[in-house]
Protein backbone atom coordinates (compact mmCIF):
# COMPACT_ATOMS: atom_id res chain seq x y z
CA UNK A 1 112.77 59.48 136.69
CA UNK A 2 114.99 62.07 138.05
CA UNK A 3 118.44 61.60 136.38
CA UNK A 4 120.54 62.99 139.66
CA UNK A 5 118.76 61.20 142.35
CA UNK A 6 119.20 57.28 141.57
CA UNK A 7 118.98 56.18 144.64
CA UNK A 8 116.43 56.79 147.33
CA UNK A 9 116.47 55.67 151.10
CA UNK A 10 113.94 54.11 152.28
CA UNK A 11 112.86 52.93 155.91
CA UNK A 12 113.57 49.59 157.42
CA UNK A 13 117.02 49.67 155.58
CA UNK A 14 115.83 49.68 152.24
CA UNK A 15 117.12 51.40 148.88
CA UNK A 16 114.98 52.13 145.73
CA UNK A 17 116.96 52.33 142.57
CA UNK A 18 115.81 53.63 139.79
CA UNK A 19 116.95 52.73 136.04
CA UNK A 20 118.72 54.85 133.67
CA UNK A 21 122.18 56.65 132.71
CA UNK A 22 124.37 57.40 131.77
CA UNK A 23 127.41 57.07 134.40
CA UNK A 24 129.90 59.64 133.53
CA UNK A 25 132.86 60.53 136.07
CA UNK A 26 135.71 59.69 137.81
CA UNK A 27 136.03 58.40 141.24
CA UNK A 28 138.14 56.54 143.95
CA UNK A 29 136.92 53.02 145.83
CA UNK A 30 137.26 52.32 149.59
CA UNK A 31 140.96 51.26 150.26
CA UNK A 32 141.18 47.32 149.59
CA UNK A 33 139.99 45.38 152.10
CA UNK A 34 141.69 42.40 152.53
CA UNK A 35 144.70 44.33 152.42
CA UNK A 36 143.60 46.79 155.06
CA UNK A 37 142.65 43.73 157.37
CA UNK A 38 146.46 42.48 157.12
CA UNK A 39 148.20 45.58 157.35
CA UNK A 40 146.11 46.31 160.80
CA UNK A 41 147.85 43.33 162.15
CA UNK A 42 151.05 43.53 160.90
CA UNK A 43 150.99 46.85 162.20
CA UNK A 44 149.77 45.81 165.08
CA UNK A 45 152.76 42.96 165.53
CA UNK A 46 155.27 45.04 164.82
CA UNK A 47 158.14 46.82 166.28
CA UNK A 48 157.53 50.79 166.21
CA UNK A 49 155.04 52.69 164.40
CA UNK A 50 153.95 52.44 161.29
CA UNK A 51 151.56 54.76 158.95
CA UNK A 52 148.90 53.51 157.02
CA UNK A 53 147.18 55.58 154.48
CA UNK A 54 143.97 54.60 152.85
CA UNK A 55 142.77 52.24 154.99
CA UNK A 56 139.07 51.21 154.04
CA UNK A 57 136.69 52.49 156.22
CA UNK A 58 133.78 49.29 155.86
CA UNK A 59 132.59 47.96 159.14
CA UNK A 60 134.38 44.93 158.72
CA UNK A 61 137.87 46.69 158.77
CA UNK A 62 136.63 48.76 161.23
CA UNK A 63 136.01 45.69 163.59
CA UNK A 64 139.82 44.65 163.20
CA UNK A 65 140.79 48.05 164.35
CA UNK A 66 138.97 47.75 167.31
CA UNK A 67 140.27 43.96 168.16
CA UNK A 68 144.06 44.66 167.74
CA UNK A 69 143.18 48.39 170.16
CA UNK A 70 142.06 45.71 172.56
CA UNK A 71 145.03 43.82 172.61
CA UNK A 72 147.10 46.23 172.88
CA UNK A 73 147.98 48.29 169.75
CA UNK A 74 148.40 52.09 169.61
CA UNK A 75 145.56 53.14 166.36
CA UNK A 76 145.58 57.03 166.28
CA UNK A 77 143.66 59.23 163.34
CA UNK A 78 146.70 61.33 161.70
CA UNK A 79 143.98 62.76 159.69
CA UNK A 80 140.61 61.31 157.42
CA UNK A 81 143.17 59.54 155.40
CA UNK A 82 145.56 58.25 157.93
CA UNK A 83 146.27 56.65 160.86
CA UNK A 84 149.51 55.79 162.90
CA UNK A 85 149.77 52.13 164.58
CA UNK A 86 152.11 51.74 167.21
CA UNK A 87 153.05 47.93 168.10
CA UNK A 88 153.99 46.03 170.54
CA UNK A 89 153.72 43.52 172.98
CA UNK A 90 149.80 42.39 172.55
CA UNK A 91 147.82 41.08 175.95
CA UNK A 92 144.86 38.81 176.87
CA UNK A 93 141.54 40.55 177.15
CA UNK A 94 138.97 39.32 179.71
CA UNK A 95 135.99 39.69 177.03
CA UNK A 96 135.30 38.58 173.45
CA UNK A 97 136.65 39.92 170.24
CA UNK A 98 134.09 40.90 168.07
CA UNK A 99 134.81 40.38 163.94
CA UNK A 100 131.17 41.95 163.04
CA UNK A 101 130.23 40.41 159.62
CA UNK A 102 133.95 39.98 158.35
CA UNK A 103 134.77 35.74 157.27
CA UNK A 104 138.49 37.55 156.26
CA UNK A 105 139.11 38.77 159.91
CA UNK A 106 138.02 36.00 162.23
CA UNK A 107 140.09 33.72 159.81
CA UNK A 108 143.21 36.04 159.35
CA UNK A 109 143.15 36.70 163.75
CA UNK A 110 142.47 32.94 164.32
CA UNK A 111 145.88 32.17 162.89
CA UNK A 112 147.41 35.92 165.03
CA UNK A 113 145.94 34.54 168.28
CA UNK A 114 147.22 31.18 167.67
CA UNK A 115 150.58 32.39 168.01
CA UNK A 116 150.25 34.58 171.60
CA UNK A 117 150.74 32.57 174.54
CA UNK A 118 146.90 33.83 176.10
CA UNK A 119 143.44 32.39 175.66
CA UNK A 120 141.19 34.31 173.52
CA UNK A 121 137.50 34.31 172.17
CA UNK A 122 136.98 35.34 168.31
CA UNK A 123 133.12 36.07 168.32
CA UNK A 124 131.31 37.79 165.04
CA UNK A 125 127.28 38.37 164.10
CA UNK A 126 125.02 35.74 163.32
CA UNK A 127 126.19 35.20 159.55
CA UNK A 128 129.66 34.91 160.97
CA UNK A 129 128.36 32.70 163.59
CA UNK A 130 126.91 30.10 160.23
CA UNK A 131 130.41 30.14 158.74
CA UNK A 132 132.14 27.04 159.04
CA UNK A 133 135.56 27.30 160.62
CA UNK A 134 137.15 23.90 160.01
CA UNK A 135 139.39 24.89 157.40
CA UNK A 136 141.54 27.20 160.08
CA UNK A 137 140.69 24.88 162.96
CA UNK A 138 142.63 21.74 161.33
CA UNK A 139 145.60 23.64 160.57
CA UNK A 140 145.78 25.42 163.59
CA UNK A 141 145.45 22.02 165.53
CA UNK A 142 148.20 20.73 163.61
CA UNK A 143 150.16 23.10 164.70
CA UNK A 144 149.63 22.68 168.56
CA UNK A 145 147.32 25.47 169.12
CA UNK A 146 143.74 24.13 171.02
CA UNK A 147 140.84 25.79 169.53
CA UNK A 148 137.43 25.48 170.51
CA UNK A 149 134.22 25.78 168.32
CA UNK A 150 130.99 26.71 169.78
CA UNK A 151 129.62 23.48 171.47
CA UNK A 152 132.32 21.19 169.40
CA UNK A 153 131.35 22.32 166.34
CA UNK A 154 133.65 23.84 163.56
CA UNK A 155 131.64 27.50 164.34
CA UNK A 156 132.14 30.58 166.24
CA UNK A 157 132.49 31.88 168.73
CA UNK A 158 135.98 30.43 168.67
CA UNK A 159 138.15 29.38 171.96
CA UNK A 160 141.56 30.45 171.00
CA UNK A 161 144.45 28.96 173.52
CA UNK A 162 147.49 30.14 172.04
CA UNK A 163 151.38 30.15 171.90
CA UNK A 164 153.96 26.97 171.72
CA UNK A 165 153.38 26.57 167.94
CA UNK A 166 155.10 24.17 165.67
CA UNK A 167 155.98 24.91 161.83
CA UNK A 168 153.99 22.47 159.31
CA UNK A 169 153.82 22.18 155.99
CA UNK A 170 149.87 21.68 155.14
CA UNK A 171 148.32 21.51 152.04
CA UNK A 172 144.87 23.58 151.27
CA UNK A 173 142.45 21.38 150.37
CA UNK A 174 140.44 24.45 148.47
CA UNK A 175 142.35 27.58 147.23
CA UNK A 176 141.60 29.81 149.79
CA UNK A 177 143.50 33.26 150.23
CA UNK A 178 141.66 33.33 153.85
CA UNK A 179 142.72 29.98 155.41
CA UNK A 180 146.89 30.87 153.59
CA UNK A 181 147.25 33.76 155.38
CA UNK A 182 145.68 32.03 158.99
CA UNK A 183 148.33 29.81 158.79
CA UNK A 184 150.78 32.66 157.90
CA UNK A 185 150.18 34.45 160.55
CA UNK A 186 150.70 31.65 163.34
CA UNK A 187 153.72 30.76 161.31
CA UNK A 188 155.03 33.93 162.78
CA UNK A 189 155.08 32.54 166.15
CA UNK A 190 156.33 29.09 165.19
CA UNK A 191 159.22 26.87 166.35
CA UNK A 192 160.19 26.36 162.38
CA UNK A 193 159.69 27.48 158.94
CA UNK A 194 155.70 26.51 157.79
CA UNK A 195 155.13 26.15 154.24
CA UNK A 196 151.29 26.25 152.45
CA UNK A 197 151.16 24.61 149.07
CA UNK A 198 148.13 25.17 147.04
CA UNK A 199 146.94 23.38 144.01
CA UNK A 200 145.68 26.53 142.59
CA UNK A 201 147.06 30.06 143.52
CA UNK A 202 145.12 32.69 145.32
CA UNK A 203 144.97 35.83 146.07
CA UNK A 204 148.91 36.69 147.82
CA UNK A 205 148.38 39.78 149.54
CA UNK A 206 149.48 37.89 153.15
CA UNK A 207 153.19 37.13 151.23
CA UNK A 208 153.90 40.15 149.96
CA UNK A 209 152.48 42.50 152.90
CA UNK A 210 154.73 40.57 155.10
CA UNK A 211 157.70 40.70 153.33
CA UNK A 212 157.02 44.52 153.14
CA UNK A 213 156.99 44.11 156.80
CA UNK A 214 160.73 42.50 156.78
CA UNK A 215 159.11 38.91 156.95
CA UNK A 216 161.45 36.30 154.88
CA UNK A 217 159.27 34.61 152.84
CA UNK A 218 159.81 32.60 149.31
CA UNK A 219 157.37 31.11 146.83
CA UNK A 220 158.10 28.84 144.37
CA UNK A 221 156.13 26.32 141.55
CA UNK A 222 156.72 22.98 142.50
CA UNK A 223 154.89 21.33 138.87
CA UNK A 224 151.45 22.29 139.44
CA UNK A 225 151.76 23.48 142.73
CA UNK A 226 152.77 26.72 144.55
CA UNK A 227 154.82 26.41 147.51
CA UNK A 228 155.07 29.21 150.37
CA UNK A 229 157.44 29.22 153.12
CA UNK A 230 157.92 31.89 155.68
CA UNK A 231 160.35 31.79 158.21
CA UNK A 232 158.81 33.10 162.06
CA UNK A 233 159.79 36.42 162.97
CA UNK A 234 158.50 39.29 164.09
CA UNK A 235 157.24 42.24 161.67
CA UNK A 236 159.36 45.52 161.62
CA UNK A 237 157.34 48.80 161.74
CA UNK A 238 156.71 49.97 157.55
CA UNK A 239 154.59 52.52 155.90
CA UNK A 240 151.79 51.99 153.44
CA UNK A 241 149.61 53.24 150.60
CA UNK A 242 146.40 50.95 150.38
CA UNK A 243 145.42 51.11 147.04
CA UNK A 244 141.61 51.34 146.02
CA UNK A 245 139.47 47.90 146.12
CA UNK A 246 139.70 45.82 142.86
CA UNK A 247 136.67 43.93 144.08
CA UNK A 248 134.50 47.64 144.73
CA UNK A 249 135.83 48.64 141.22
CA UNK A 250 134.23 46.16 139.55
CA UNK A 251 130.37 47.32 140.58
CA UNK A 252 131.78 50.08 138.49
CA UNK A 253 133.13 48.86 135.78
CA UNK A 254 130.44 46.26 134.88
CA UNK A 255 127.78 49.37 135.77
CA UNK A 256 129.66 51.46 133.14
CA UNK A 257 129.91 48.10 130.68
CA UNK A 258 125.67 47.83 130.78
CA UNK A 259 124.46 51.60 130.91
CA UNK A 260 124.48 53.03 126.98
CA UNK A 261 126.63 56.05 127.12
CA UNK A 262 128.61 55.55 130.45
CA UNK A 263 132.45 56.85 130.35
CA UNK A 264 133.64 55.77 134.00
CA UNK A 265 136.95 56.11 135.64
CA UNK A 266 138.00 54.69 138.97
CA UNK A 267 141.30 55.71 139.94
CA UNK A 268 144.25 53.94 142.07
CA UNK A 269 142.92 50.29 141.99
CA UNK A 270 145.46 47.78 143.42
CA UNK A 271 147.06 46.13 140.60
CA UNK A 272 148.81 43.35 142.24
CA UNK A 273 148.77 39.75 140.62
CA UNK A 274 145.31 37.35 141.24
CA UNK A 275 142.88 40.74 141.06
CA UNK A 276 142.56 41.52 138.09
CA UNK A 277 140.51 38.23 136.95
CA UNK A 278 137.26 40.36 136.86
CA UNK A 279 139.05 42.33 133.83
CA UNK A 280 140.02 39.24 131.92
CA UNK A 281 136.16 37.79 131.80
CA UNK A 282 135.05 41.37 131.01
CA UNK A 283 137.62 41.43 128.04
CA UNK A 284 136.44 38.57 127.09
CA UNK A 285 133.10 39.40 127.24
CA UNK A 286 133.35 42.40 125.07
CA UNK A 287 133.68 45.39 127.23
CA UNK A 288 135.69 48.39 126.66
CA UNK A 289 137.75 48.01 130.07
CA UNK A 290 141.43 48.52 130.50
CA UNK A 291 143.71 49.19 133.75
CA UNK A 292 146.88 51.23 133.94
CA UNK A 293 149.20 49.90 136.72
CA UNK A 294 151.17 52.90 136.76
CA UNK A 295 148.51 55.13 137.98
CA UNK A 296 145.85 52.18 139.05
CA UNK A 297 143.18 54.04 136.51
CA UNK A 298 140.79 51.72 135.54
CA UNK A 299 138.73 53.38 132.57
CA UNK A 300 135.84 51.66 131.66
CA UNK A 301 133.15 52.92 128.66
CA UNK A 302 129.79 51.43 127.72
CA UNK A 303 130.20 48.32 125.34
CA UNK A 304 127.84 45.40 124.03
CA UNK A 305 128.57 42.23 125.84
CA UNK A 306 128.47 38.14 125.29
CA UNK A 307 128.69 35.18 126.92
CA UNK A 308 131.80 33.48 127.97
CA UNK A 309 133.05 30.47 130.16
CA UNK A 310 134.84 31.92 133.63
CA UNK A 311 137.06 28.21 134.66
CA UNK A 312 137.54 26.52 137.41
CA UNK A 313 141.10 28.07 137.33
CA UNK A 314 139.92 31.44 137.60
CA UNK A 315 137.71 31.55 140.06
CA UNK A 316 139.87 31.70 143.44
CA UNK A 317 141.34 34.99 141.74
CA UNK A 318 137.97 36.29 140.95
CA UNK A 319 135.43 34.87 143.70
CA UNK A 320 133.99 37.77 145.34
CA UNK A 321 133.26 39.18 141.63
CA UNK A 322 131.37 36.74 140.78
CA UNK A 323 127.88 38.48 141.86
CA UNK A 324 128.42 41.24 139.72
CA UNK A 325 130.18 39.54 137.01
CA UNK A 326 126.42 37.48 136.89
CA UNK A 327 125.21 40.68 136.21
CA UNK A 328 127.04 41.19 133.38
CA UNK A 329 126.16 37.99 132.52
CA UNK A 330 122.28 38.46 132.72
CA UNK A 331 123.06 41.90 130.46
CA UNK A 332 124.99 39.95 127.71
CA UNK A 333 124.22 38.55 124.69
CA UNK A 334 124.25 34.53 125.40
CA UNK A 335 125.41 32.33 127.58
CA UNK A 336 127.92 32.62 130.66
CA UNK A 337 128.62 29.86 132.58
CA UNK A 338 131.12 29.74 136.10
CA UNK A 339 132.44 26.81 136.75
CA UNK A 340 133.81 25.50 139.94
CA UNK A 341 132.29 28.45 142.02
CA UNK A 342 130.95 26.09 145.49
CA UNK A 343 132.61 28.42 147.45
CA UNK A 344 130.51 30.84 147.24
CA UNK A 345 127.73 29.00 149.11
CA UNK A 346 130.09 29.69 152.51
CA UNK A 347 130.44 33.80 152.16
CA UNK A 348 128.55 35.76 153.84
CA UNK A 349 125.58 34.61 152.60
CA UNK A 350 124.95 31.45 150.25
CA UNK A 351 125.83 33.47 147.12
CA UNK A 352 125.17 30.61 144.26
CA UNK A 353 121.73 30.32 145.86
CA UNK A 354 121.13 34.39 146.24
CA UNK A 355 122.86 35.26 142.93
CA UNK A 356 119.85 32.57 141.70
CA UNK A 357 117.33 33.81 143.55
CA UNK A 358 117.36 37.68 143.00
CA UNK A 359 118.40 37.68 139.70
CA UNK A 360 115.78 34.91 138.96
CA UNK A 361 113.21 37.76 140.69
CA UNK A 362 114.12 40.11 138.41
CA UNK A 363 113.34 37.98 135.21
CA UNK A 364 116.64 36.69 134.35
CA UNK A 365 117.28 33.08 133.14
CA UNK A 366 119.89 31.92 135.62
CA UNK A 367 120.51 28.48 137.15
CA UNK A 368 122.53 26.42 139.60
CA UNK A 369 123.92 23.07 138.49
CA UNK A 370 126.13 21.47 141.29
CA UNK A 371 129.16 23.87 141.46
CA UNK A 372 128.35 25.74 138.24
CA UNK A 373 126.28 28.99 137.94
CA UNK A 374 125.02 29.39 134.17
CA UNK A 375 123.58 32.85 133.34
CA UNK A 376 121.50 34.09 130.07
CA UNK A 377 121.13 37.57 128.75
CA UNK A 378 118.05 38.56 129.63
CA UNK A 379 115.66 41.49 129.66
CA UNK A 380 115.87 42.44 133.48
CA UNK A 381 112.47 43.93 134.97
CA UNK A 382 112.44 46.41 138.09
CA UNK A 383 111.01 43.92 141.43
CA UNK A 384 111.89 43.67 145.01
CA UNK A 385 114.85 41.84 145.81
CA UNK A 386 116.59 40.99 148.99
CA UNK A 387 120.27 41.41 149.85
CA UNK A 388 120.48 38.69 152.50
CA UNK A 389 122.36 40.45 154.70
CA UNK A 390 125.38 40.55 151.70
CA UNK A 391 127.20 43.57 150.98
CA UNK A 392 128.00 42.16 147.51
CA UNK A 393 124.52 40.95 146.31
CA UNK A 394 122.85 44.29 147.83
CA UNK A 395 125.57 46.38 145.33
CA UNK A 396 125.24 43.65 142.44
CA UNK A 397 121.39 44.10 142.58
CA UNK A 398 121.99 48.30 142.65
CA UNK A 399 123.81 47.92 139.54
CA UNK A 400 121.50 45.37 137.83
CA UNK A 401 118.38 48.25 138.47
CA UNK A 402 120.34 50.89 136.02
CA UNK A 403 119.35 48.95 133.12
CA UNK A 404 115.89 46.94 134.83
CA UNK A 405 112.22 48.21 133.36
CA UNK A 406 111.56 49.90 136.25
CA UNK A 407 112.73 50.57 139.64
CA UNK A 408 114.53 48.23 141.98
CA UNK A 409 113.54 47.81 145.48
CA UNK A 410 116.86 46.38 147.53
CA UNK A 411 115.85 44.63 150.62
CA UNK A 412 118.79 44.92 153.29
CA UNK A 413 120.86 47.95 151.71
CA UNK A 414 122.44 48.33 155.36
CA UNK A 415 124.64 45.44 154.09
CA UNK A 416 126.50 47.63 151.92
CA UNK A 417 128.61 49.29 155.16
CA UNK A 418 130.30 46.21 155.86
CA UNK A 419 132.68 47.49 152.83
CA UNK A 420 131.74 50.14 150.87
CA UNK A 421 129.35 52.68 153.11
CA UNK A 422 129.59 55.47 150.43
CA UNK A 423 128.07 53.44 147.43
CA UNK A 424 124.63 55.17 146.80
CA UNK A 425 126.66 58.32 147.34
CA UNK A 426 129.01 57.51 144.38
CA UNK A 427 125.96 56.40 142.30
CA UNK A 428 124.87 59.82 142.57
CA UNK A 429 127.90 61.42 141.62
CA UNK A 430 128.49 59.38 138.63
CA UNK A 431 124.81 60.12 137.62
CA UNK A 432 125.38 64.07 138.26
CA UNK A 433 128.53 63.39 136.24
CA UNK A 434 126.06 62.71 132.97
């Protein structure tokens, strides 16, 4: 094996990785996504110009950038780290708006549109076009905006008829950071305040980008609830950092946690509240892991894992970890089990059955059980596997070949630009690094 040359492309969008370590370096993830996604429309809603700095540079983001252009916002390259958005008064285009791969942006610019008195069309690629919509499409209605699914149904593309919005309060009937910050966003536009209560809190990146952006905005615990009620308004200009991707950081730390002799650092991960999950279960499990908010360093070295129990209470805090955190899992001494994790079969691909199936491929004892994924430590062995088209399994499977038998064929790499194009690229570094 060549220890500085990990990864190797292949044609047809394929990616051999081969075993070994260690990982030794420090490095910086793609600015967080969801975050990005937000901060492109507030931006884009807003009075003046802000500056954004970091912004990932995935597809997906790169698909929002292009829809709020369209409608009307001023996006200009300051330099490779920066861009300037100048808002404003956004218009009706006569053509679709294309969301690529990204669940987070047709979601988030479902509840933007549904506030702007013009019809539009939110289109995305054939995963996208799977996803079901009804979770943004009953709020919405509620509301008094009309949208349309494709042929009645609950799926893209969506028919967006906009404007004359009322304020609701609605409840989420599954924690969902997504479908809270859809009905945000038309809440902007309403006639009244619109409160979303959730049983169990998610991810608040919406809240407090908004109130950055001079959006008044309170939550409270009502008993076992949280309560969030904005006020409509409309977004003042504001500058912003985006701080690395918790949910990129944790390829590395759990990479790092599994390879014998790995010293990784990834600096200036977000650090705001309902991301850090991923580092809880790894405590838990054993690894050598900690995360200084001051400087966002998350410093991870090479530990012996176990099994542990992620709850049902965790997961809307950790759900797009859980891919790599089964790797871990199939790397740990034990059981793990993840309870409560049914989402996942509506990302971008159906990741309880794909986590199953690729890590069952590669010798691992893993199975599904309703809404619960169990995972035992196993002795992984280098296969073909298949990324389904999912950024996170092709990166989870990348990681799981450093410690496989042999090399690890990865079906689908192209996946991986959706949110983190420079992956392989940092895999080499962190092997040079050693």
């Amino acid at each position: 094996v060549d220890p500085v040359s990990p990864v190797v492309e292949r044609s047809g969008g394929s990616t051999v990785v081969q075993p070994g370590g260690p990982l030794v370096g420090r490095l910086r993830v793609p600015g967080d996504k969801s975050i990005s996604h937000r901060v492109l429309m507030l931006a884009a809603l807003a009075d003046g110009t802000s500056t954004v700095r970091g912004l990932s540079d995935g597809g997906d983001v790169a698909c929002t950038r292009r829809i709020v252009e369209a409608l009307g916002a001023g996006v200009v390259d300051v330099d490779d780290d920066t861009i300037s958005v100048r808002g404003g008064s956004l218009g009706a285009v006569d053509h679709p708006l294309d969301v690529g791969n990204s669940g987070t942006g047709i979601r988030l610019l479902a509840g933007l549109l549904a506030g702007l008195p013009f019809r539009s069309v939110l289109d995305g690629d054939a995963s996208i076009r799977r996803r079901p919509m009804d979770r943004v499409l009953e709020p919405l209605g509620l509301m008094g905006a009309t949208v349309a699914g494709h042929d009645g149904l609950a799926l893209a593309p969506l028919d967006i008829r906009g404007g004359g919005l009322r304020g609701i309060e609605y409840r989420l009937p599954v924690a969902s950071a997504q479908v809270k910050g859809c009905v945000l966003f038309a809440g902007l536009s309403a006639d009244g305040p619109t409160t979303v209560v959730e049983d169990r809190p998610s991810r608040a990146h919406t809240e407090e980008l908004m109130a950055a952006f001079g959006i008044r905005l309170a939550s409270e615990a009502d008993g076992d609830l949280t309560r969030v009620t904005l006020q409509p308004g409309r977004p003042s200009a504001f500058d912003h950092d985006v701080a690395g991707d918790p949910s990129q950081a944790a390829f590395w730390a759990v990479a790092a946690s599994i390879v014998p002799g790995s010293e990784v650092v990834v600096g200036n991960v977000y650090a705001g509240p309902a991301r850090s999950g991923f580092i809880d279960v790894l405590k838990r499990m054993g690894a050598d892991i900690s995360h200084d908010p001051a400087t966002g360093d998350l410093m991870v070295r090479h530990a012996g894992l176990t099994g542990t129990v992620v709850t049902v209470d965790e997961v809307p805090g950790l759900v797009d970890e859980v891919p790599i955190l089964a790797v871990a899992a199939a790397c740990a001494e034990g059981e793990t089990t993840f309870d409560g994790v049914g989402e996942l079969r509506v990302k971008e691909s159906d990741r309880l059955a794909t986590v199953e199936s690729e890590l069952g491929r590669m010798g691992v004892d893993v199975r599904v059980d309703g809404d619960t994924l169990v995972v035992r430590g196993s002795a992984l062995r280098g296969t073909v596997v298949d990324s389904h088209h999912d950024h996170r399994i092709a990166m989870a499977c990348a990681v799981a070949a450093l410690v496989a038998d042999g090399p690890m064929t990865v079906d689908g790499w192209d996946a991986v630009a959706t949110s983190y194009p420079g992956f392989a690229d940092d895999l080499d570094l962190l092997r040079e690094g050693a």
